[in-house]
PDB file of N, CA and C in Angstrom:
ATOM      1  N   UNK A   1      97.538 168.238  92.828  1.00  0.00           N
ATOM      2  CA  UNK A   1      97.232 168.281  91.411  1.00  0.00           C
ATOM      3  C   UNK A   1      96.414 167.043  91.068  1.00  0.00           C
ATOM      4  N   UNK A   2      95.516 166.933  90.445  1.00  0.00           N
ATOM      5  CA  UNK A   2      94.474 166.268  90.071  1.00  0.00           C
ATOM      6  C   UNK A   2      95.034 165.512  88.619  1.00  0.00           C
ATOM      7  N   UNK A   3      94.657 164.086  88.491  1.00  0.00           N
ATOM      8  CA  UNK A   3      95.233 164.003  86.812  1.00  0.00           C
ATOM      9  C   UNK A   3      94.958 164.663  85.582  1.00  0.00           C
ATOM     10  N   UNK A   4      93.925 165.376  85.988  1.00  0.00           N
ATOM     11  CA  UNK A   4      93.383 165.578  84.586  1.00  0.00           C
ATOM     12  C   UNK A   4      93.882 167.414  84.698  1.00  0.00           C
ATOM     13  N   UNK A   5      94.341 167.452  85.813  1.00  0.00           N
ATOM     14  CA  UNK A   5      95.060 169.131  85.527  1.00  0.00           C
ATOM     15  C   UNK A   5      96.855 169.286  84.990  1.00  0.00           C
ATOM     16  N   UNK A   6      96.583 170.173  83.862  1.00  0.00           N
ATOM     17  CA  UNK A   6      98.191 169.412  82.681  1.00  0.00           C
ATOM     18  C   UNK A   6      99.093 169.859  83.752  1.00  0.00           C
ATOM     19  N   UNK A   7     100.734 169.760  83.279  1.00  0.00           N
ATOM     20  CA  UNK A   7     101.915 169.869  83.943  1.00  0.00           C
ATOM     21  C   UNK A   7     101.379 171.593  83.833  1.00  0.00           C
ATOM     22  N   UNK A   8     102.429 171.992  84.862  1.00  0.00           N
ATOM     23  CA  UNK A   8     102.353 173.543  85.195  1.00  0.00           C
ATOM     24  C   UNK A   8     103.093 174.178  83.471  1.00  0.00           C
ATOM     25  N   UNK A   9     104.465 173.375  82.844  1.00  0.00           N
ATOM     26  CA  UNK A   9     104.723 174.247  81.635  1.00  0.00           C
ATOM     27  C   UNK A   9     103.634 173.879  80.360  1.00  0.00           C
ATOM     28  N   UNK A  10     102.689 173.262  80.259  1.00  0.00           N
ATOM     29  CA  UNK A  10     101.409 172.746  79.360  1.00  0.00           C
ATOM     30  C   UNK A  10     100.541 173.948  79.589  1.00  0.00           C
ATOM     31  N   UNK A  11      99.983 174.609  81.049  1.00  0.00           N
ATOM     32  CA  UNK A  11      99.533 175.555  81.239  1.00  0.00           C
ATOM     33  C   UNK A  11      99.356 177.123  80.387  1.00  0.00           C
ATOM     34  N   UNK A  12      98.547 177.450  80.253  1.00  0.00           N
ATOM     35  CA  UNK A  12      97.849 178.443  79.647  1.00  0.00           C
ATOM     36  C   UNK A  12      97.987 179.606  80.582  1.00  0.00           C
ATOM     37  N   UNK A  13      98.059 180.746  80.379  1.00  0.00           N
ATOM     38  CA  UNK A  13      97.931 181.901  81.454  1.00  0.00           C
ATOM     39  C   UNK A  13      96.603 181.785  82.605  1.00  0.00           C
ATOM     40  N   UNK A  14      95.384 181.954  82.003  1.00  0.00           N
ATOM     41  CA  UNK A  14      94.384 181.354  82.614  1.00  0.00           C
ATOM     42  C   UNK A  14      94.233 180.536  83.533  1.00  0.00           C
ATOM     43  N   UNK A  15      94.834 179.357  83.129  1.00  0.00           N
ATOM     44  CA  UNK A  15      94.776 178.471  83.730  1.00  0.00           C
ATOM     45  C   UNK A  15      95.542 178.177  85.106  1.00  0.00           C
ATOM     46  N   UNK A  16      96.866 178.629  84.721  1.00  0.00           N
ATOM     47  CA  UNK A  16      98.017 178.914  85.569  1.00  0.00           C
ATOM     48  C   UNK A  16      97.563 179.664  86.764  1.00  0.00           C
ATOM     49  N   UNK A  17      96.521 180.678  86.203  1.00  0.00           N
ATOM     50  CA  UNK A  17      96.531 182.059  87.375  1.00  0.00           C
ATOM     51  C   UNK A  17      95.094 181.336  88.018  1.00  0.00           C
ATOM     52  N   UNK A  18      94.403 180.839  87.725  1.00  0.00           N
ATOM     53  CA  UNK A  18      93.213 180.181  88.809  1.00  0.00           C
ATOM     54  C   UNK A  18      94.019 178.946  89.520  1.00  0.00           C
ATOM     55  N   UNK A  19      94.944 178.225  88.881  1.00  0.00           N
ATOM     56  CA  UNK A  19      94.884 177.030  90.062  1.00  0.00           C
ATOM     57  C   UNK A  19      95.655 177.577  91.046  1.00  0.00           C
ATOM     58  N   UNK A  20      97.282 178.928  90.596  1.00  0.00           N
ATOM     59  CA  UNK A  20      97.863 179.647  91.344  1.00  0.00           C
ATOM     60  C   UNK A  20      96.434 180.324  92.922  1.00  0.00           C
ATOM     61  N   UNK A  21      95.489 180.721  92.451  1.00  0.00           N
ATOM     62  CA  UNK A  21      94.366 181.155  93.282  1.00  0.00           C
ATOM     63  C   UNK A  21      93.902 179.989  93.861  1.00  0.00           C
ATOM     64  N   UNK A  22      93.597 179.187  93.564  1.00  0.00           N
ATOM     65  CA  UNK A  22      93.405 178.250  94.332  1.00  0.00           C
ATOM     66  C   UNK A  22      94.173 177.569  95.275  1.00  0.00           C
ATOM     67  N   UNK A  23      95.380 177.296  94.817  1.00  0.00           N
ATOM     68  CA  UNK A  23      96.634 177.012  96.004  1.00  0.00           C
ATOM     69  C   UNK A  23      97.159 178.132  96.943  1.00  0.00           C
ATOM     70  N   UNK A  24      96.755 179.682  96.551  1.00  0.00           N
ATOM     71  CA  UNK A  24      96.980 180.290  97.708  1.00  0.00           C
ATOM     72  C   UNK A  24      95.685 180.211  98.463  1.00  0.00           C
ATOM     73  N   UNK A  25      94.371 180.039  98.502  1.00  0.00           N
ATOM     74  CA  UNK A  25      93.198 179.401  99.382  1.00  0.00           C
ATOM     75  C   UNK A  25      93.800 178.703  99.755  1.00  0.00           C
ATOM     76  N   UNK A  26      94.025 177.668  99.466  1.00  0.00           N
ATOM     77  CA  UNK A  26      94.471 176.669 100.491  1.00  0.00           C
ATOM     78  C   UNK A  26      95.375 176.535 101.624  1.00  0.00           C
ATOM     79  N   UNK A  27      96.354 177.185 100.908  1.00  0.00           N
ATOM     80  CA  UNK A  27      97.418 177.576 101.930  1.00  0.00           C
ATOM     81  C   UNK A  27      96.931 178.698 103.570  1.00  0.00           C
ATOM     82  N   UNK A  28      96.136 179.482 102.864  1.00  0.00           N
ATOM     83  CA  UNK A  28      95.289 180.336 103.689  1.00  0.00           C
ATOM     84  C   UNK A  28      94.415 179.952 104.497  1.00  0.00           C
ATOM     85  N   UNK A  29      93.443 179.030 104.083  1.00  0.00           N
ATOM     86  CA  UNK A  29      91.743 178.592 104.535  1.00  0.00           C
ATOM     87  C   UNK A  29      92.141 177.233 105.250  1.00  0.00           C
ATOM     88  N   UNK A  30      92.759 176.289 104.373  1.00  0.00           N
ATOM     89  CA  UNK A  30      92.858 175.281 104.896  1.00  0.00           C
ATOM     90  C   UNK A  30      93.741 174.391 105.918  1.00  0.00           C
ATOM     91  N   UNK A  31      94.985 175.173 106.688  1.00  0.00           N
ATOM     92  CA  UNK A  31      95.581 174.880 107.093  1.00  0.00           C
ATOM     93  C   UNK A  31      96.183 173.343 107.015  1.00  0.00           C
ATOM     94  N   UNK A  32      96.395 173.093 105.941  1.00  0.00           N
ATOM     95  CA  UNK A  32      97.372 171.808 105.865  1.00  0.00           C
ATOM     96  C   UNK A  32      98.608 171.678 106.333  1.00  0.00           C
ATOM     97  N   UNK A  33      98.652 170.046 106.696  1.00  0.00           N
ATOM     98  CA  UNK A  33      99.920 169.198 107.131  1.00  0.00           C
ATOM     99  C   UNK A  33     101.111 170.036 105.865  1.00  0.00           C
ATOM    100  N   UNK A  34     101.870 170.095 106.937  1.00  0.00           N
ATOM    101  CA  UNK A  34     103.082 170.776 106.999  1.00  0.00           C
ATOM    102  C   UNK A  34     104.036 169.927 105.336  1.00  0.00           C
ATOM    103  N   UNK A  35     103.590 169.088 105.199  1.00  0.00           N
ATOM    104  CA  UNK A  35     104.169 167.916 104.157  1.00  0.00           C
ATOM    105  C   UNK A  35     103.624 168.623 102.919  1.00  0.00           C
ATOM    106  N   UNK A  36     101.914 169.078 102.897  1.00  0.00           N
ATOM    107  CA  UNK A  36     100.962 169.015 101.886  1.00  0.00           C
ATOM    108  C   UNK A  36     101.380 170.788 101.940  1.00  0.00           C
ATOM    109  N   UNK A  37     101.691 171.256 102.958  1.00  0.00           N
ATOM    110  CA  UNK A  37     101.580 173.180 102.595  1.00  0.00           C
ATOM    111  C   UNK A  37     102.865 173.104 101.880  1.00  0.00           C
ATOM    112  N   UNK A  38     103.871 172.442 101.893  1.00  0.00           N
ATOM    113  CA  UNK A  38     105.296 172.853 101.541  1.00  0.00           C
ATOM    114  C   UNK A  38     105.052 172.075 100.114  1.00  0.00           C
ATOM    115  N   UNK A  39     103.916 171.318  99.903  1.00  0.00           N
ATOM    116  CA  UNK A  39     103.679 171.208  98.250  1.00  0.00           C
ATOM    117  C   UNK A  39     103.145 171.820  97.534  1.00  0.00           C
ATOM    118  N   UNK A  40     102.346 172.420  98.219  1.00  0.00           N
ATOM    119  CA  UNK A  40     101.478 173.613  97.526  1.00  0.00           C
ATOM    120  C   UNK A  40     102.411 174.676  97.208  1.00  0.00           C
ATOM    121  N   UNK A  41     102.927 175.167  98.672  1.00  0.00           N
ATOM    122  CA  UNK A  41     104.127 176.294  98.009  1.00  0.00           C
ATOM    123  C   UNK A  41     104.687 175.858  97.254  1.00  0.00           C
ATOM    124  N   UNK A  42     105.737 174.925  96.907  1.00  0.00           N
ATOM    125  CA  UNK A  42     106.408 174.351  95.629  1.00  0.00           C
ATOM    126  C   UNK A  42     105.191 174.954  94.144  1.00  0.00           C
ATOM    127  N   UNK A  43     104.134 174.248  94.256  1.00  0.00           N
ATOM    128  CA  UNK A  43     103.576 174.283  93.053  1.00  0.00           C
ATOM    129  C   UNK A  43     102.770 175.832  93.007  1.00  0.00           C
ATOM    130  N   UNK A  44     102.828 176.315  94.121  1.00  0.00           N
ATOM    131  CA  UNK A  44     102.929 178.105  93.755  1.00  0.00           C
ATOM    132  C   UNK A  44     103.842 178.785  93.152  1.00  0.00           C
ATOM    133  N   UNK A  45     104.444 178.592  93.559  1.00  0.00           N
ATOM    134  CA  UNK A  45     105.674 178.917  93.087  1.00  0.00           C
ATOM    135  C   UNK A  45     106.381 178.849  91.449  1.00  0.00           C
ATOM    136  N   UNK A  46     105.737 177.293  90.880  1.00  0.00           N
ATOM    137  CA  UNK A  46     106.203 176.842  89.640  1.00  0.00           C
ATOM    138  C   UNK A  46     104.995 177.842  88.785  1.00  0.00           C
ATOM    139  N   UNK A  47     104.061 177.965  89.719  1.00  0.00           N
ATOM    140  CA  UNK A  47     102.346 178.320  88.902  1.00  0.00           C
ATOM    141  C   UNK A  47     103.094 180.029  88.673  1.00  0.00           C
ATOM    142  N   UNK A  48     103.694 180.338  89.998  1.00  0.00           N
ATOM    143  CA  UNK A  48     104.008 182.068  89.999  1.00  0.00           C
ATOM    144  C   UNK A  48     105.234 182.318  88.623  1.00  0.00           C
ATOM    145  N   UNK A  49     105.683 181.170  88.373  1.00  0.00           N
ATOM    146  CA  UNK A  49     107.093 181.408  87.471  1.00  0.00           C
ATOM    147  C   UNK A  49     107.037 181.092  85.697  1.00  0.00           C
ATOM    148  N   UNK A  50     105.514 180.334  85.675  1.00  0.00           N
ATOM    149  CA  UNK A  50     104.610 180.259  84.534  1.00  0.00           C
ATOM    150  C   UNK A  50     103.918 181.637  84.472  1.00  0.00           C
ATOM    151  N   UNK A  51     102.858 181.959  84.935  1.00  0.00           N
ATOM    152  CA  UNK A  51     102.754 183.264  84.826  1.00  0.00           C
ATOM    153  C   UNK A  51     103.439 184.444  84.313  1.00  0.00           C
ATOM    154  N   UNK A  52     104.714 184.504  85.253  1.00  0.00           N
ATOM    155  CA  UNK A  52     105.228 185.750  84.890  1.00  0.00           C
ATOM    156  C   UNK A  52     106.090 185.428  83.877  1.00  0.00           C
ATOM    157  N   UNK A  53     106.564 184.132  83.165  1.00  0.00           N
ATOM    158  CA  UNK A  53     107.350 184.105  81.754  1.00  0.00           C
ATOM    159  C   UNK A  53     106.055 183.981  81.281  1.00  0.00           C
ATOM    160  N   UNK A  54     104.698 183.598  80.906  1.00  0.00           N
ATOM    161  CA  UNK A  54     103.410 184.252  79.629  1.00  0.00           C
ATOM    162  C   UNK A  54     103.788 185.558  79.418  1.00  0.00           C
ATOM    163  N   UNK A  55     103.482 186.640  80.650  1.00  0.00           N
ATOM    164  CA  UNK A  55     103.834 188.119  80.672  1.00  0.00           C
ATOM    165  C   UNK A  55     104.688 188.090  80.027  1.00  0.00           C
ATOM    166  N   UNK A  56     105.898 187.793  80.448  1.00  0.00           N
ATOM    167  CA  UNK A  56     106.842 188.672  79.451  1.00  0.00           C
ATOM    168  C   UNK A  56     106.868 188.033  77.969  1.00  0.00           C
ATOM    169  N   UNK A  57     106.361 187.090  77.623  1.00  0.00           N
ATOM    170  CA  UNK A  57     106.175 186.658  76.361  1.00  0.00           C
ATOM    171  C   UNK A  57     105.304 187.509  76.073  1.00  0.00           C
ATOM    172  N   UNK A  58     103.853 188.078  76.565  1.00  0.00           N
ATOM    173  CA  UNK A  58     103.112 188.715  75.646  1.00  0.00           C
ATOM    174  C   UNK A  58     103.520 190.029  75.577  1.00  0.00           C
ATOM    175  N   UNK A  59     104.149 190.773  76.539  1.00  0.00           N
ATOM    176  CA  UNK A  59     104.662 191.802  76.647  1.00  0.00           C
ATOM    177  C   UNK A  59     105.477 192.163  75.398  1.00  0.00           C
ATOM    178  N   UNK A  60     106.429 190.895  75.212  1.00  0.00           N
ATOM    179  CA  UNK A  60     107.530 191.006  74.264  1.00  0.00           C
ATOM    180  C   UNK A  60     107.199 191.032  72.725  1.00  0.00           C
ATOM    181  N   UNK A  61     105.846 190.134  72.615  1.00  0.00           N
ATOM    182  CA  UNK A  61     105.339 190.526  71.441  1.00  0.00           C
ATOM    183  C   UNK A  61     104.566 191.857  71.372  1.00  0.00           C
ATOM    184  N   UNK A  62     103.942 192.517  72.120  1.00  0.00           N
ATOM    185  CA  UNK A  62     103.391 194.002  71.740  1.00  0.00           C
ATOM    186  C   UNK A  62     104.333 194.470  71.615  1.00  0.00           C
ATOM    187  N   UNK A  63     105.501 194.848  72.050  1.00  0.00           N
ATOM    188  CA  UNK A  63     106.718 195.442  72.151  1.00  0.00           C
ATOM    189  C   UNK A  63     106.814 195.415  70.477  1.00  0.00           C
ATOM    190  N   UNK A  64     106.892 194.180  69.819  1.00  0.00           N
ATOM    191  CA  UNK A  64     107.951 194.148  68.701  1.00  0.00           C
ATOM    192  C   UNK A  64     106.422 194.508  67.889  1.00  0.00           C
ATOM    193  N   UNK A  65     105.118 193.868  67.875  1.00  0.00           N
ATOM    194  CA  UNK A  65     104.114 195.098  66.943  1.00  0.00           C
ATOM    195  C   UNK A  65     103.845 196.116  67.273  1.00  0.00           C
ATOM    196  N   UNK A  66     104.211 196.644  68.091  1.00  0.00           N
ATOM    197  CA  UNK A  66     104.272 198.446  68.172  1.00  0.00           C
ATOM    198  C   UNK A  66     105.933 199.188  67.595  1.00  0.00           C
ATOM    199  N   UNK A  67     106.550 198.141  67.485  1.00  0.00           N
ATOM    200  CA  UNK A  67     107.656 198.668  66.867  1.00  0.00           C
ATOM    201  C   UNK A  67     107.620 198.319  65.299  1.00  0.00           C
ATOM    202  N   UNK A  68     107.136 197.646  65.113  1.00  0.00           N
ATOM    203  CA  UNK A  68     106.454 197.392  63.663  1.00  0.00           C
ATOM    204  C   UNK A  68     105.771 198.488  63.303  1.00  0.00           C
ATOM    205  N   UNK A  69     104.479 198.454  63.665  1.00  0.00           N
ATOM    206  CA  UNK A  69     103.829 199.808  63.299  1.00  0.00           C
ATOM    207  C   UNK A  69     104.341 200.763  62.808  1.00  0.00           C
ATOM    208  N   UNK A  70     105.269 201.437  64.465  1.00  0.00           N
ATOM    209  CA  UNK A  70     106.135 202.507  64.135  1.00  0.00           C
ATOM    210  C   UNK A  70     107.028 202.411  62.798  1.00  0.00           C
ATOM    211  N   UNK A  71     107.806 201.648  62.641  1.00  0.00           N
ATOM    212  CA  UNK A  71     108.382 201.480  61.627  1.00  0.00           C
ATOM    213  C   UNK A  71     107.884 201.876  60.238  1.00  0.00           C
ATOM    214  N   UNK A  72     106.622 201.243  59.954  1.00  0.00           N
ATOM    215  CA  UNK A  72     105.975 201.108  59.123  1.00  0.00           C
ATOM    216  C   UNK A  72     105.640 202.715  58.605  1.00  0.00           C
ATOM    217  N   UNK A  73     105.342 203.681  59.985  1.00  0.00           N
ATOM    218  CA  UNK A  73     104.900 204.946  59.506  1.00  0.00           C
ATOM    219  C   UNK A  73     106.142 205.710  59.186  1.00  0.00           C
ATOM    220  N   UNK A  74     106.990 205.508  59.906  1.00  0.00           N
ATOM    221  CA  UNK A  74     108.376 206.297  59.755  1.00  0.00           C
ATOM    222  C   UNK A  74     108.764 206.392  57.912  1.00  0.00           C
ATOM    223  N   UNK A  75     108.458 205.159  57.662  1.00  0.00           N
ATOM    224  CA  UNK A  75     108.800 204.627  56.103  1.00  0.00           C
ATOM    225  C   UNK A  75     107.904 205.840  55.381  1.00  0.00           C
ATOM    226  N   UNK A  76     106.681 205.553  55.785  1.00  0.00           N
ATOM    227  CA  UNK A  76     105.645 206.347  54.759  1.00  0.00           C
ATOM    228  C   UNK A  76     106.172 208.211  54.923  1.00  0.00           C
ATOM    229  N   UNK A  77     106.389 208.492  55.747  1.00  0.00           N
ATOM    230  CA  UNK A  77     107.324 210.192  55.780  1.00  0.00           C
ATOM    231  C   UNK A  77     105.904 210.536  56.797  1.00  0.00           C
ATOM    232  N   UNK A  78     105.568 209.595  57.402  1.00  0.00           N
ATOM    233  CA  UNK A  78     104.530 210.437  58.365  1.00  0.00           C
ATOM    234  C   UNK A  78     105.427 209.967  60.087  1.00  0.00           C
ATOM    235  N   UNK A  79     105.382 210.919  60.903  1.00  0.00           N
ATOM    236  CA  UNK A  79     106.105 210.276  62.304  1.00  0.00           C
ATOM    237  C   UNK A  79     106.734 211.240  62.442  1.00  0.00           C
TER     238      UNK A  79
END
């Protein structure tokens, strides 16, 4: 990790999912010391567990405005 790249929970989806791509290159292409691969996995890992809590955060909000919506029409006598 570079200084100027934020902590993994500061991370943005975006952001999360390219450096996640980039640390699996490395792990792949570059064959690193056994010290430096078992850091990368670590910080794959934190990158893979950011990711998939964004998902279910954005997930969880369409969820509740599509249940809004619905709601909304049920009220009007259309649904």
């Amino acid at each position: 990790m570079t200084p100027k790249t934020p902590a993994v929970e500061k991370m943005n989806y975006e952001q999360a999912f390219a450096e996640l791509e980039r640390v699996i290159q490395a792990l792949e292409n570059d064959q690193p010391a056994l010290e430096e691969a078992l850091a990368l996995f670590e910080r794959g890992q934190a990158l893979v567990k950011r990711c998939a809590g964004l998902l279910d955060e954005a997930e969880l909000r369409v969820r509740r405005l599509g249940e809004g919506d619905f709601d909304l029409l049920t009220e009007d006598g259309e649904g």
